[in-house]
Protein backbone atom coordinates (compact mmCIF):
# COMPACT_ATOMS: atom_id res chain seq x y z
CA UNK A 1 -18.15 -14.04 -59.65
CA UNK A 2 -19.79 -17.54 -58.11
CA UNK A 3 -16.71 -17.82 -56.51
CA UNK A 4 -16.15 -14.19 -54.56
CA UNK A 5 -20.09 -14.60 -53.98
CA UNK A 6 -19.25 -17.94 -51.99
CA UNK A 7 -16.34 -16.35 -49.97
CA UNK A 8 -18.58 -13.03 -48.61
CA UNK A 9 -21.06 -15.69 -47.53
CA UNK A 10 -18.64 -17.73 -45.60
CA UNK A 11 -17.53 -14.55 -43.73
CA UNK A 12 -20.91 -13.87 -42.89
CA UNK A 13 -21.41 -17.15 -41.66
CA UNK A 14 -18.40 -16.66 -39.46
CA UNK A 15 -19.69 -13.64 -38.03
CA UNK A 16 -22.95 -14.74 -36.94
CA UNK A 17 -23.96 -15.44 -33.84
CA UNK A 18 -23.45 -19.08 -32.67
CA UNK A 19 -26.38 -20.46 -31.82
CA UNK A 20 -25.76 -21.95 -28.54
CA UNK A 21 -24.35 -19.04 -27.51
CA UNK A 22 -27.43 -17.22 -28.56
CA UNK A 23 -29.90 -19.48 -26.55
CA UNK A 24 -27.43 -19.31 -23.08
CA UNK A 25 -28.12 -15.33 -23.53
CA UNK A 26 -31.50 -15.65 -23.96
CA UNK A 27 -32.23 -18.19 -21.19
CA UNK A 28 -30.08 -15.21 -19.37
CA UNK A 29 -32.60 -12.94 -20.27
CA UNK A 30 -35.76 -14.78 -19.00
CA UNK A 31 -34.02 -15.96 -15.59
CA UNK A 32 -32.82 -12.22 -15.27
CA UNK A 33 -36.55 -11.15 -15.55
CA UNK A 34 -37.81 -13.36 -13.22
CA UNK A 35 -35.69 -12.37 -10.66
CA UNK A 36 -33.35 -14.85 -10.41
CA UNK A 37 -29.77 -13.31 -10.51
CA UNK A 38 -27.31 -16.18 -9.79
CA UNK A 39 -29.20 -18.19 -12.39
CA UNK A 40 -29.11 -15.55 -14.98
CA UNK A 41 -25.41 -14.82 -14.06
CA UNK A 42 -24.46 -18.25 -14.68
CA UNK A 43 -26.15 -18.53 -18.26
CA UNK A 44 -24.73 -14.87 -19.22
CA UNK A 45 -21.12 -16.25 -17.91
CA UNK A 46 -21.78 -19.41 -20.29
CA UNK A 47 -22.61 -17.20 -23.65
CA UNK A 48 -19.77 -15.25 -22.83
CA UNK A 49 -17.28 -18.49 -22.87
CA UNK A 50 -19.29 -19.47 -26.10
CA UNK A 51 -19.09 -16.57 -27.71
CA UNK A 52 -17.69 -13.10 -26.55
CA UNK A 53 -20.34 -10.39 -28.50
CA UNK A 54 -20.89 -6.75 -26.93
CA UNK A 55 -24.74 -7.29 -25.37
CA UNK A 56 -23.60 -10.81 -23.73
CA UNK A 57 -20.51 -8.62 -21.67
CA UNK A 58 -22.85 -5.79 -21.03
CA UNK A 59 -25.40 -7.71 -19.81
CA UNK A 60 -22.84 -10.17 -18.05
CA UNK A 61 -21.57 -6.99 -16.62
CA UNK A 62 -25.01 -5.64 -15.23
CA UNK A 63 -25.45 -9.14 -13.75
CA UNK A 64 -22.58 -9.32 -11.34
CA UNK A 65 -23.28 -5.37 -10.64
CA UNK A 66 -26.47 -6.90 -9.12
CA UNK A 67 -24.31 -9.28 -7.24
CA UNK A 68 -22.07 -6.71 -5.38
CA UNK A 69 -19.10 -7.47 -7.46
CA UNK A 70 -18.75 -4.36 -8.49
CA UNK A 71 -15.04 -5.02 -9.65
CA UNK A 72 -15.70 -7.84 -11.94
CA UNK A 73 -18.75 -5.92 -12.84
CA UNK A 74 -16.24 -2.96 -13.63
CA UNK A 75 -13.71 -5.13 -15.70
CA UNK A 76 -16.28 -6.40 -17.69
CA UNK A 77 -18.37 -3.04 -18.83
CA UNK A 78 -14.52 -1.87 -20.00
CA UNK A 79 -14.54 -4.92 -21.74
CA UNK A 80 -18.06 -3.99 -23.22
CA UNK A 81 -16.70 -0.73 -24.31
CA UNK A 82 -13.56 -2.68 -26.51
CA UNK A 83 -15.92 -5.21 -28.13
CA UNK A 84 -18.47 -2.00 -28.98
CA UNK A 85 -15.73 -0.37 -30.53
CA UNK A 86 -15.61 -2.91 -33.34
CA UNK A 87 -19.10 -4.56 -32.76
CA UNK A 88 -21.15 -1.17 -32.29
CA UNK A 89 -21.26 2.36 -32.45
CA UNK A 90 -20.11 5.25 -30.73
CA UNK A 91 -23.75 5.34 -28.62
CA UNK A 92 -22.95 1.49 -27.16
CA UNK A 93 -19.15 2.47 -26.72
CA UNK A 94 -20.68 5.62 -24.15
CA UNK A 95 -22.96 3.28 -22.50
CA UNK A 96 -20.72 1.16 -21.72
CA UNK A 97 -17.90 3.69 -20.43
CA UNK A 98 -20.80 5.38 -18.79
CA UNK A 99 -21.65 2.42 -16.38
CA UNK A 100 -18.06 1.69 -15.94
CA UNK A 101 -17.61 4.80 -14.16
CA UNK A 102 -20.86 4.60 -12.33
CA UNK A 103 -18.82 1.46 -10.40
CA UNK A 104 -15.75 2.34 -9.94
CA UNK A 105 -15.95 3.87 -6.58
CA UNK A 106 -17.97 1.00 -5.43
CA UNK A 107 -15.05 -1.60 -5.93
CA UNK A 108 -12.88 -2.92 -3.03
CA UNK A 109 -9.30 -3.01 -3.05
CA UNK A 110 -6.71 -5.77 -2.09
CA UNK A 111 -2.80 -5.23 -1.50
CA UNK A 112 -0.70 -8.72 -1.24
CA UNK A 113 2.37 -7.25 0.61
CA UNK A 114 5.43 -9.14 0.74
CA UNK A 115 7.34 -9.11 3.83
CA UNK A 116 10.65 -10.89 2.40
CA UNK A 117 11.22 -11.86 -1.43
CA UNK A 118 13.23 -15.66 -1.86
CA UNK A 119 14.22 -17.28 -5.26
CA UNK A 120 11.45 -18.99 -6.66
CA UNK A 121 8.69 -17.71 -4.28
CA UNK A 122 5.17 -18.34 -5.78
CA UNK A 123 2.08 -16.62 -4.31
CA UNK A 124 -1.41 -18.06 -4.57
CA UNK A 125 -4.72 -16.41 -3.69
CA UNK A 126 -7.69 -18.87 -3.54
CA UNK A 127 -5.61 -21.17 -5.73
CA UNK A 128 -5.18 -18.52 -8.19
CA UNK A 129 -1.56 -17.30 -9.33
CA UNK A 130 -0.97 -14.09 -8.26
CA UNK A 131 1.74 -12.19 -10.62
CA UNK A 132 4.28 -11.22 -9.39
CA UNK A 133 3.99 -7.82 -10.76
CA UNK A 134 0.73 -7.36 -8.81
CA UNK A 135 2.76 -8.26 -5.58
CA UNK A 136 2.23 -5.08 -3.19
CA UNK A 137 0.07 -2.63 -5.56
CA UNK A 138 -3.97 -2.13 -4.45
CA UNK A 139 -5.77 -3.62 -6.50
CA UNK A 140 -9.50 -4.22 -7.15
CA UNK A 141 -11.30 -6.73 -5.98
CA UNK A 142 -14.65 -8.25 -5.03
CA UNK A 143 -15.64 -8.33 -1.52
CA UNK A 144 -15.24 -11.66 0.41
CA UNK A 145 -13.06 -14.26 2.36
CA UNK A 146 -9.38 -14.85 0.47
CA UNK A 147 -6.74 -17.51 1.27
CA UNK A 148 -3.76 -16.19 0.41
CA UNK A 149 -0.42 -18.63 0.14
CA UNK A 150 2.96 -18.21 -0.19
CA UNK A 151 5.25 -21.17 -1.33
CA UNK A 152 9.25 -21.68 -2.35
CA UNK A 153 11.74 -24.60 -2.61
CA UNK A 154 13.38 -25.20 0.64
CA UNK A 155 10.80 -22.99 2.40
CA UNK A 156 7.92 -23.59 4.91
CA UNK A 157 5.08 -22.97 3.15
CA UNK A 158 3.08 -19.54 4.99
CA UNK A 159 -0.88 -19.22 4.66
CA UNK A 160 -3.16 -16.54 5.77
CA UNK A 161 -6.41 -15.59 5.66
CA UNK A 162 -7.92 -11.86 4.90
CA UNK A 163 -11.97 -10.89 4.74
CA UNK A 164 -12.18 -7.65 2.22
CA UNK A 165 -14.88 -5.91 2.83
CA UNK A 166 -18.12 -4.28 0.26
CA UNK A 167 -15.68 -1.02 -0.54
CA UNK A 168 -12.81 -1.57 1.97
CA UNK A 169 -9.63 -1.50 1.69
CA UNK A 170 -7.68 -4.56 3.00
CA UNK A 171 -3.75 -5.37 3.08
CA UNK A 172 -2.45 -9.08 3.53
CA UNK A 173 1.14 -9.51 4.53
CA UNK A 174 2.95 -12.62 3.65
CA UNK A 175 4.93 -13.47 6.13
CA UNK A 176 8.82 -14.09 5.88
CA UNK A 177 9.14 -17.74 5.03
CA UNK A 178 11.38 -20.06 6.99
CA UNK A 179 13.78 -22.04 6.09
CA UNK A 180 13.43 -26.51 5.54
CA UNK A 181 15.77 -27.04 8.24
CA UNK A 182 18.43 -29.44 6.77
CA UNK A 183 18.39 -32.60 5.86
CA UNK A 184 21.79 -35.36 7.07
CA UNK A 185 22.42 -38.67 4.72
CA UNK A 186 21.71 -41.16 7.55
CA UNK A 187 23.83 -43.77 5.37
CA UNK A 188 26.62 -42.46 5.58
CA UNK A 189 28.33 -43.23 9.53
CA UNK A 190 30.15 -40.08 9.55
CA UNK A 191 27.35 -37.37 9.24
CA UNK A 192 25.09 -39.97 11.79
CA UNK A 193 24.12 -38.15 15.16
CA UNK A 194 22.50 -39.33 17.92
CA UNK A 195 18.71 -38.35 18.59
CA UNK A 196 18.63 -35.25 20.94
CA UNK A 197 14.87 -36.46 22.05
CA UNK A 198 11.84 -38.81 20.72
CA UNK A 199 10.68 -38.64 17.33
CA UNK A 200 8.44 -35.67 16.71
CA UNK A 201 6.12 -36.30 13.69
CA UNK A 202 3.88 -33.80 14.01
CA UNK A 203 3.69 -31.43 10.69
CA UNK A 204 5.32 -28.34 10.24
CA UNK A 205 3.73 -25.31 11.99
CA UNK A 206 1.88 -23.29 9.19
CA UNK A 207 1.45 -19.54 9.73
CA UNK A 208 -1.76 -17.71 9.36
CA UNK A 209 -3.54 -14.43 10.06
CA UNK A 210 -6.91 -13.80 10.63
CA UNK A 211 -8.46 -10.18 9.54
CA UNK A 212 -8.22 -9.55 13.67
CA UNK A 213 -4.54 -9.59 13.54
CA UNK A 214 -3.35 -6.21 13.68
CA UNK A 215 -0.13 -6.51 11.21
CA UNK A 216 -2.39 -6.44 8.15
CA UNK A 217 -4.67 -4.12 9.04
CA UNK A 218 -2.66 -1.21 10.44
CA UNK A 219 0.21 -1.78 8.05
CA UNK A 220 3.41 -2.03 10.34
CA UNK A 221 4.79 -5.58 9.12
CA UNK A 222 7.96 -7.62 10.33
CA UNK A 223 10.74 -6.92 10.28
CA UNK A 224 10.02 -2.74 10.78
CA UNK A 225 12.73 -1.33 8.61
CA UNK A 226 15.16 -0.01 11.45
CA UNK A 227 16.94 3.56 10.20
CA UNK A 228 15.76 5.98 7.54
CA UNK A 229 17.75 9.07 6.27
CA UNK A 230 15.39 12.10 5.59
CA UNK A 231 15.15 16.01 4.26
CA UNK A 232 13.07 18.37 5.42
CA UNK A 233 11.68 21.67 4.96
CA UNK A 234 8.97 23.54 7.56
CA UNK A 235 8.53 26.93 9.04
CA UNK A 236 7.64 28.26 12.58
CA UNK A 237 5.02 30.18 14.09
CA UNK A 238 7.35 33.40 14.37
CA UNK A 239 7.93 33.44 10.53
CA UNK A 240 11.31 31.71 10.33
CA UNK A 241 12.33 28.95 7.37
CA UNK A 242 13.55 26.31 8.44
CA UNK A 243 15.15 23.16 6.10
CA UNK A 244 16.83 20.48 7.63
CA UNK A 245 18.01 17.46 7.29
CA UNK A 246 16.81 13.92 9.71
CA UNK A 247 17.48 10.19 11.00
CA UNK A 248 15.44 7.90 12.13
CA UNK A 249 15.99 5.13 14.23
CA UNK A 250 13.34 2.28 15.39
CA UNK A 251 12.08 -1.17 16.46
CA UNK A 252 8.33 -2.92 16.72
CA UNK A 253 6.88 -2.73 19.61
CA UNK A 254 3.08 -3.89 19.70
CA UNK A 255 0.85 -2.93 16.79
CA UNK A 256 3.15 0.10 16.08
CA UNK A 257 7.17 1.22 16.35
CA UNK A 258 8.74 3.27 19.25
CA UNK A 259 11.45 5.45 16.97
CA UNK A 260 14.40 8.09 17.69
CA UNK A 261 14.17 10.88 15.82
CA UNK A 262 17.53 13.00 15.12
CA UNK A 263 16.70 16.84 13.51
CA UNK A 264 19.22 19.01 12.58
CA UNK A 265 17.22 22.56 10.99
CA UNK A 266 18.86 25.82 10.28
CA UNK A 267 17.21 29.46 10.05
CA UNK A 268 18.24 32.67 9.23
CA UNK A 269 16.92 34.99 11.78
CA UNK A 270 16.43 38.52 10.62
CA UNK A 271 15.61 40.11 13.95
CA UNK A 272 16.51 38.50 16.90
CA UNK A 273 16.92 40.07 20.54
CA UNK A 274 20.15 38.85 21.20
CA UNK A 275 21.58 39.31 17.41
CA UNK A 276 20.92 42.48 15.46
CA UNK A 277 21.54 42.66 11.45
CA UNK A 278 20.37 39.89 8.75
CA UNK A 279 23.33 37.45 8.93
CA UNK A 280 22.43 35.92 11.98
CA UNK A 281 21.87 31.99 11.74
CA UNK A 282 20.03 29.12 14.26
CA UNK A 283 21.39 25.67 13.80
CA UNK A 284 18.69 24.09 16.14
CA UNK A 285 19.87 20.07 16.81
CA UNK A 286 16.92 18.37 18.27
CA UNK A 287 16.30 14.60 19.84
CA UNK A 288 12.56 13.03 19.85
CA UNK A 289 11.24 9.69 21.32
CA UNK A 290 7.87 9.04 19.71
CA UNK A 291 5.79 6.24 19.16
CA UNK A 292 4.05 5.51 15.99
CA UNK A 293 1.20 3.83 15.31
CA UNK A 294 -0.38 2.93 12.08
CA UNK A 295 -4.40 2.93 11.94
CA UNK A 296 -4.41 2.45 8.49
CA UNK A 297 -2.31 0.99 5.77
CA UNK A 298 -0.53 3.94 4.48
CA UNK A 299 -0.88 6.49 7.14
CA UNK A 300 0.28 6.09 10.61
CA UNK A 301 0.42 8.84 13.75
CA UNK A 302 2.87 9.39 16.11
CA UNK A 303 4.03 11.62 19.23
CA UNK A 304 6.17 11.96 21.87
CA UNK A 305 8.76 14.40 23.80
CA UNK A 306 12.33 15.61 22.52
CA UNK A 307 15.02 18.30 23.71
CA UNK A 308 17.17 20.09 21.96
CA UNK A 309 19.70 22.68 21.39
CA UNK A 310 20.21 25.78 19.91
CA UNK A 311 23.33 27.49 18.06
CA UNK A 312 23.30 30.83 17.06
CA UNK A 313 26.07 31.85 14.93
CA UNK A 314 26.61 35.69 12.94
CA UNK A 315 25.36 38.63 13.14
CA UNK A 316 26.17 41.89 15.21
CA UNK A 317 26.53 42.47 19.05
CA UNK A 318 23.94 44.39 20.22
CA UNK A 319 25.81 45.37 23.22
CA UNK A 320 29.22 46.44 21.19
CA UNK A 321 30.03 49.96 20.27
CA UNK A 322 31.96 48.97 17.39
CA UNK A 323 29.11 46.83 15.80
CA UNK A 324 31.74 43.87 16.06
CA UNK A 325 30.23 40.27 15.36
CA UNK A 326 28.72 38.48 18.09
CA UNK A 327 30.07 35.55 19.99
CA UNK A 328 28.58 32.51 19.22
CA UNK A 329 26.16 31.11 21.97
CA UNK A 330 23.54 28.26 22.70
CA UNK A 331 20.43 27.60 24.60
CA UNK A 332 18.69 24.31 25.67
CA UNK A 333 15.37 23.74 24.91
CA UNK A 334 12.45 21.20 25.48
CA UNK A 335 9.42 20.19 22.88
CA UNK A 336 6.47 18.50 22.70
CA UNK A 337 6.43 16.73 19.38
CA UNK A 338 3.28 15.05 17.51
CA UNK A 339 3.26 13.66 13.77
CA UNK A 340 -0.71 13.68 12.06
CA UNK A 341 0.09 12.32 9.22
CA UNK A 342 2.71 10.02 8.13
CA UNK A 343 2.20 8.97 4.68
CA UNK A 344 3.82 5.22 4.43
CA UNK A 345 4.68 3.77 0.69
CA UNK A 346 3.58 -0.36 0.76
CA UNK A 347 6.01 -0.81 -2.17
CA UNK A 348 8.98 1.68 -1.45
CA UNK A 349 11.02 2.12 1.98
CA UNK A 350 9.70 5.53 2.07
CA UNK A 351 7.32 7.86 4.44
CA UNK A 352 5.96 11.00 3.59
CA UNK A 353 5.12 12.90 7.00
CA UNK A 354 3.67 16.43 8.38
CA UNK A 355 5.25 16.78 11.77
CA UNK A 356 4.90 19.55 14.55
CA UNK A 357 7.22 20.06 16.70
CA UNK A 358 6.43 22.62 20.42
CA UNK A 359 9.08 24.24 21.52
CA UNK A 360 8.96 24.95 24.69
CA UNK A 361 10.89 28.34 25.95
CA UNK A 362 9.59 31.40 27.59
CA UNK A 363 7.09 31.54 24.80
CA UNK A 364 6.00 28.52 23.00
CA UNK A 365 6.71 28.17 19.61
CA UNK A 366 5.69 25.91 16.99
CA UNK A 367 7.91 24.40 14.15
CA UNK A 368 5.95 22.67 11.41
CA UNK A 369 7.68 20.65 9.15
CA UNK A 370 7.23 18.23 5.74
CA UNK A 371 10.08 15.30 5.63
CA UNK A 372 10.53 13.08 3.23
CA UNK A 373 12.70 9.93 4.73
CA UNK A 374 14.30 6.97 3.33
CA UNK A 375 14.64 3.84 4.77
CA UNK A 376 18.04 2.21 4.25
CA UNK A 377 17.88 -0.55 6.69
């Protein structure tokens, strides 16, 4: 009985509180009353490290809320909602979920795109690994100044610099690293060339990017993928379905991409002037010049001018006697096109767009379409 009497009070002991930890939350407490937030931050951040209980994170978590960083603020109430779980009831578990939510759409968000993946690439943001799982995926962050660098055997090393702001969004795009150029055994006579020019010590040229730099912020990043292959399925403004099918071809130019874009869309036309009956089909093959521009990461605008050309196949003759089919026949036509949205995935060579296309012809017509297209290359 002495015995299993000696063994509950050992657990007990190992559940108390520890006492320094204890006196850093309390200290906490009193600088948090008197105004002084930093302070108190520090001293809750301490406790925490001593001892992780459910009113040190919560009020931890409150502390940097005070700060403005609302995503470490947000991490740390979830993490007040696990330790209530076991510490506390269901009322601390609410609380705790409560405030999290409260946050959330405070936080800012960070995306670490990679422009071109070597062996052995490591990725650093104020000295901090970065995951490689995390490369390219928003993620929450607190608002401020981040160094960002990107390092690999045999590589240049590449560096840049982004400024997220208090519930911004912000992308940084690591450059393409280039190659160490190579290295000759000067001891051996054979592989010995003569200097092309004086010695140039200077260091290797590091790469960085301000926030100013338009790459990261509007989201079109070297290399621009070059062709896409696409689907697409729209309707026009006289009541016609139209699917098709698209390719894309482009190149960078300034903050954005000047692209051709190849359409081929079929419709079965029900009533037409020149074809009577309900077999008679439109292969309309259409050629656009547009420029794109993206003015934010993920979505991107573009317009320009295309022609085209229309084939009508099927269908009866209106002008035959014996109701015999129609020759097939074609018709030129010219169109104003504009894209509003173009929905761009960071971590897939994909775009998601709404496009309009005006035709114009003796009457205008519009042709609104959705395409999804895939960039190959």
């Amino acid at each position: 009985m002495s015995r299993a009497l000696l063994v509950l009070c050992l657990l007990a002991a190992q559940v108390a509180a520890d006492p320094a930890g204890e006196q850093l939350f309390r200290d906490g407490r009193t600088l948090l009353k008197a105004g002084k937030i930093d302070e108190a931050c520090e001293k809750f951040q301490q406790s925490r490290d001593v001892e992780a209980k459910f009113g040190t994170v919560l009020n931890l978590a409150d502390c940097r809320e005070r700060q403005g960083r609302f995503a470490t603020a947000w991490e740390l109430f979830l993490e007040a909602k696990a330790l209530a779980q076991t510490q506390k009831g269901a009322r601390d578990v609410a609380e705790a979920e409560r405030r999290a939510k409260l946050i959330a759409g405070k936080r800012a968000f960070l995306t670490i795109a990679i422009a071109s993946r070597v062996p052995g690439l490591a990725v650093t943001r104020n000295g901090v690994v970065v995951p490689e799982s995390t490369w390219d995926q928003e993620l929450p962050i607190d608002p401020g100044t981040y160094a960002i660098e990107a390092n690999a055997e045999g590589y240049l090393p590449a560096r840049i610099s982004v400024d997220v702001a208090a519930k911004g969004k912000a992308t940084a795009t690591v450059p393409a690293l280039e190659r160490l150029p190579a290295v000759q055994d000067t001891h051996d006579p054979a592989h010995r060339t003569p200097p092309l020019g004086p010695p140039n010590n200077a260091p290797p040229p590091t790469t960085f990017a301000s926030p100013q730099d338009p790459r990261p912020t509007t989201g079109v990043t070297p290399p621009v993928r070059r062709a896409s292959l696409g689907v697409a399925l729209g309707g026009t403004s006289d009541g016609d379905l139209t699917p098709g099918v698209r390719a894309i071809v482009q190149t960078e130019a300034g903050p954005g991409a000047i692209r051709g874009v190849f359409t081929m869309q079929y419709a079965r036309l029900a009533h037409d002037e020149s074809y009577s009956g309900d077999n008679s089909n439109l292969f309309a093959f259409g050629l656009g010049l547009d420029y794109m521009l993206a003015w934010q990461p993920g979505l991107a605008s573009a317009a320009g001018i295309g022609i085209g050309i229309d084939l009508f196949t099927g269908g009866l003759d209106p002008n035959s006697a014996t109701g015999a089919a129609a020759d097939p026949s074609t018709g030129f036509w010219k169109a104003v096109r504009v894209s509003p949205i173009i929905f761009r995935f960071r971590s897939r060579p994909a775009e998601l767009g709404l496009h309009a296309v005006i035709v114009v012809q003796d009457s205008p017509v519009l042709i609104g379409t959705a395409a999804l297209d895939w960039f190959f290359w």
